[in-house]
Protein backbone atom coordinates (compact mmCIF):
# COMPACT_ATOMS: atom_id res chain seq x y z
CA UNK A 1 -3.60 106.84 81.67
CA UNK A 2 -3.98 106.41 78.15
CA UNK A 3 -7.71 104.95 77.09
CA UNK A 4 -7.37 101.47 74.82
CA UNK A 5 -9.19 101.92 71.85
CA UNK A 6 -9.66 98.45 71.30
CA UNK A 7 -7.24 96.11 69.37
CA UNK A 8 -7.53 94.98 64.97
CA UNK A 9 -8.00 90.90 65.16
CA UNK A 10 -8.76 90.10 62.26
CA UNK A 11 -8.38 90.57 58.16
CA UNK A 12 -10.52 93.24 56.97
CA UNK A 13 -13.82 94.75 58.42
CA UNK A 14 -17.27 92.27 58.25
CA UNK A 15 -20.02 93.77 56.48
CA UNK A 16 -22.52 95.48 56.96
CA UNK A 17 -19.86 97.98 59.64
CA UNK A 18 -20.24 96.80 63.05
CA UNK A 19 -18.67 99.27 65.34
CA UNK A 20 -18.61 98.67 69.34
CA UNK A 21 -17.15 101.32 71.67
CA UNK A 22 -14.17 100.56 72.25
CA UNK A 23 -13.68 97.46 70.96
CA UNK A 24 -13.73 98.53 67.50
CA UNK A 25 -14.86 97.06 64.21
CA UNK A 26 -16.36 93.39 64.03
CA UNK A 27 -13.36 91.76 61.93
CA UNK A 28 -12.97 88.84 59.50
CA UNK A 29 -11.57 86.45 62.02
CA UNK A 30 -9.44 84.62 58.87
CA UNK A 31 -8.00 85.25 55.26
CA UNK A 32 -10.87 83.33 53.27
CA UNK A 33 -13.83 85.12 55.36
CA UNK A 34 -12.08 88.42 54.33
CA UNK A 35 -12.56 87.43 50.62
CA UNK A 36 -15.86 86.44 51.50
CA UNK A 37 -16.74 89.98 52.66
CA UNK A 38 -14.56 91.54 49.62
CA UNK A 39 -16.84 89.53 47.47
CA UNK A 40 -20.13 90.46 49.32
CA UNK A 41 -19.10 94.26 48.77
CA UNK A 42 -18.00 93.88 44.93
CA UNK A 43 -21.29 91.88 44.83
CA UNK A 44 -23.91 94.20 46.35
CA UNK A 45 -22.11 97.75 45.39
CA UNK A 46 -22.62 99.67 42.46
CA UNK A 47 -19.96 102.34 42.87
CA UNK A 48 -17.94 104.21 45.17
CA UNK A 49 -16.91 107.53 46.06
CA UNK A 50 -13.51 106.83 44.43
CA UNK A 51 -14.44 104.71 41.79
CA UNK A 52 -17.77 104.76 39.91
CA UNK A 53 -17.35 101.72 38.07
CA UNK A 54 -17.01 99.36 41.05
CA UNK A 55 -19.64 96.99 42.06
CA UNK A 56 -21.91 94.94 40.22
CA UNK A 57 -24.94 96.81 40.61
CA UNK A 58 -27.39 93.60 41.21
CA UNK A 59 -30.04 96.07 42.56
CA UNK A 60 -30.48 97.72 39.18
CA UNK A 61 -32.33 94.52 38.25
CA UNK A 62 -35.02 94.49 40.79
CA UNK A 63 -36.94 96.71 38.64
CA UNK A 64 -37.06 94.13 35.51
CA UNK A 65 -39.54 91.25 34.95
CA UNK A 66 -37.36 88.17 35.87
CA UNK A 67 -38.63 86.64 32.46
CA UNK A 68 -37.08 89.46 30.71
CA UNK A 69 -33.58 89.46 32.35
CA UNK A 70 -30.68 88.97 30.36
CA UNK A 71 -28.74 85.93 32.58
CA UNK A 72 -25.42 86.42 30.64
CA UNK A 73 -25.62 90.05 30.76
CA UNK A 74 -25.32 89.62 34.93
CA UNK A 75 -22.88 86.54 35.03
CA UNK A 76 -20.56 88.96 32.56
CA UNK A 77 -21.04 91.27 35.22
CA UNK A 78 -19.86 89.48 37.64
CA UNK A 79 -17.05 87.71 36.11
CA UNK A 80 -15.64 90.97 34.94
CA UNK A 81 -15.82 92.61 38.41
CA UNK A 82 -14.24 89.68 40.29
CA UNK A 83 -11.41 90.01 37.68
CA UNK A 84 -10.58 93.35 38.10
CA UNK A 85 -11.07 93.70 41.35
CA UNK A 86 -10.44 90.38 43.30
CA UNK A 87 -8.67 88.42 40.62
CA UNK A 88 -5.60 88.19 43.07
CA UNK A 89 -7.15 85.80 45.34
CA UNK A 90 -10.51 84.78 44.42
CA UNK A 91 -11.74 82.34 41.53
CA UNK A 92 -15.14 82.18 39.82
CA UNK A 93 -16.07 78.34 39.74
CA UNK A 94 -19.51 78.95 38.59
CA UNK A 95 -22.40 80.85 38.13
CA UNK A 96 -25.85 79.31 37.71
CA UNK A 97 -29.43 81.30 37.95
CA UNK A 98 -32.50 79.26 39.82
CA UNK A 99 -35.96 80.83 39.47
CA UNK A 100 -39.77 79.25 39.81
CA UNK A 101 -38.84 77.11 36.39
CA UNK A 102 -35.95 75.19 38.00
CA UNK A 103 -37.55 75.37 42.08
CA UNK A 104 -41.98 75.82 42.08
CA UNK A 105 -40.98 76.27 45.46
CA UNK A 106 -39.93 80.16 44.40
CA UNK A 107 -41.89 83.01 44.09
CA UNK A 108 -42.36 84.01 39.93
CA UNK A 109 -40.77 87.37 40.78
CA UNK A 110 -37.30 85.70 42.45
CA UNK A 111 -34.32 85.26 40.84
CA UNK A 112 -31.71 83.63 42.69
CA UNK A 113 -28.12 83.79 41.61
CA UNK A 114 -25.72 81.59 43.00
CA UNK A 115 -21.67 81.67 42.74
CA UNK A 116 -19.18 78.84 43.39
CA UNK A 117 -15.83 80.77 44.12
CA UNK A 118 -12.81 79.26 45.05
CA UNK A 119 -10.43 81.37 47.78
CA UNK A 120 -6.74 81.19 46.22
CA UNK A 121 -5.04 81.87 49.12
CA UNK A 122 -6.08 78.68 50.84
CA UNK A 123 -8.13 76.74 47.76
CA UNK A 124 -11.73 76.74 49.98
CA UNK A 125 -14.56 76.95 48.68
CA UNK A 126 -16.75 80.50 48.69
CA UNK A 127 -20.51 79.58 48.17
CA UNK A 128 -22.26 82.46 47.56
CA UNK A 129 -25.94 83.34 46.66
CA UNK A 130 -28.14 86.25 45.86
CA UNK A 131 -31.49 86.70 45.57
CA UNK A 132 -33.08 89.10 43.81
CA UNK A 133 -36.97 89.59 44.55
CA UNK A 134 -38.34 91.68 42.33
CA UNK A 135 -41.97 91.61 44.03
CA UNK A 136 -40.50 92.94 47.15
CA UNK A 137 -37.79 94.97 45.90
CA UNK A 138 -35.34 93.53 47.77
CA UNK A 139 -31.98 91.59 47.31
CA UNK A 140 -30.15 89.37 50.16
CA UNK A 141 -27.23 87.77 50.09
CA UNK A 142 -26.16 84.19 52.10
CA UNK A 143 -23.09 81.96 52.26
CA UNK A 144 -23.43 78.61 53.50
CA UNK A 145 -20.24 76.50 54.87
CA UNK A 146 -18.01 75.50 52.54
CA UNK A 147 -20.00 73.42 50.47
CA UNK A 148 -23.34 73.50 48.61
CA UNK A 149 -25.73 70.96 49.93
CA UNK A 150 -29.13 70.54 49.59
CA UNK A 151 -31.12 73.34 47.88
CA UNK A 152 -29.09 76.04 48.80
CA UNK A 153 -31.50 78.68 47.44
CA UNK A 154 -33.97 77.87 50.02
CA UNK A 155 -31.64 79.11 52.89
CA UNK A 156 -32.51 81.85 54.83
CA UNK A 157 -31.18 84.79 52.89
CA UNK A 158 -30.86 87.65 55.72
CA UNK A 159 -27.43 89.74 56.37
């Protein structure tokens, strides 16, 4: 009898990889949550095995005074990375930067960056943020619906 292996039901892999015995990887259940994840990986990368110059590379700036960062330098970043690698079916809308100036609510040594993308395959909306904490060293990453509401920097930013 031949063992199933477990069956692909979705668009591309989620990420981080989740694999379960014989089930397989956890999938992107539809087309605009697969160009959520593509733009999660460009996002959080900086390079691959095959290709060095993929990924933005946000983690190089957790060891820079947020005071000192250069904003444009980043959204460049990230605008030229989404057009060379997801220009097919994913739009920039906007990129806009919140730290303790715009929100006393945040830490002085968090930058949050967040990115209005559009999906066009279907036209929904891909909100996307990243923070960068510099005191902790850390960066997470969030998506919320398909809308911003409230102050979507205040979410809880956990993969």
């Amino acid at each position: 009898e031949e063992e199933n292996m477990g069956v692909i039901s979705g668009y591309a892999p989620t990420m981080p990889l989740a694999y379960v015995e014989g089930e397989g990887f956890d999938m992107a259940p539809d087309i605009d949550t697969s160009i959520e994840e593509d733009l999660k990986c460009l996002l959080l990368s900086a390079g691959k095995i095959y290709d060095a110059g993929f990924g933005c590379g946000l983690n190089k700036y957790l060891f820079e005074q947020i005071d000192t960062l250069d904003l444009g330098e980043i959204e460049g970043v990230i605008h030229e990375q989404v057009d060379k690698y997801l220009r097919d079916y994913l739009r920039i809308v906007s990129v806009d930067f919140i730290t303790i100036k715009d929100d006393p609510t945040l830490s002085p040594h968090v930058l949050v960056i967040q990115i209005r993308a559009q999906s066009k395959a279907t036209g929904a909306a891909i909100p996307v943020s990243v923070s960068l904490d510099v005191g902790a060293s850390a960066m997470t990453y969030a998506t919320r619906g398909t809308t911003f509401t409230g102050q979507q920097h205040n979410w809880l930013l956990t993969e």
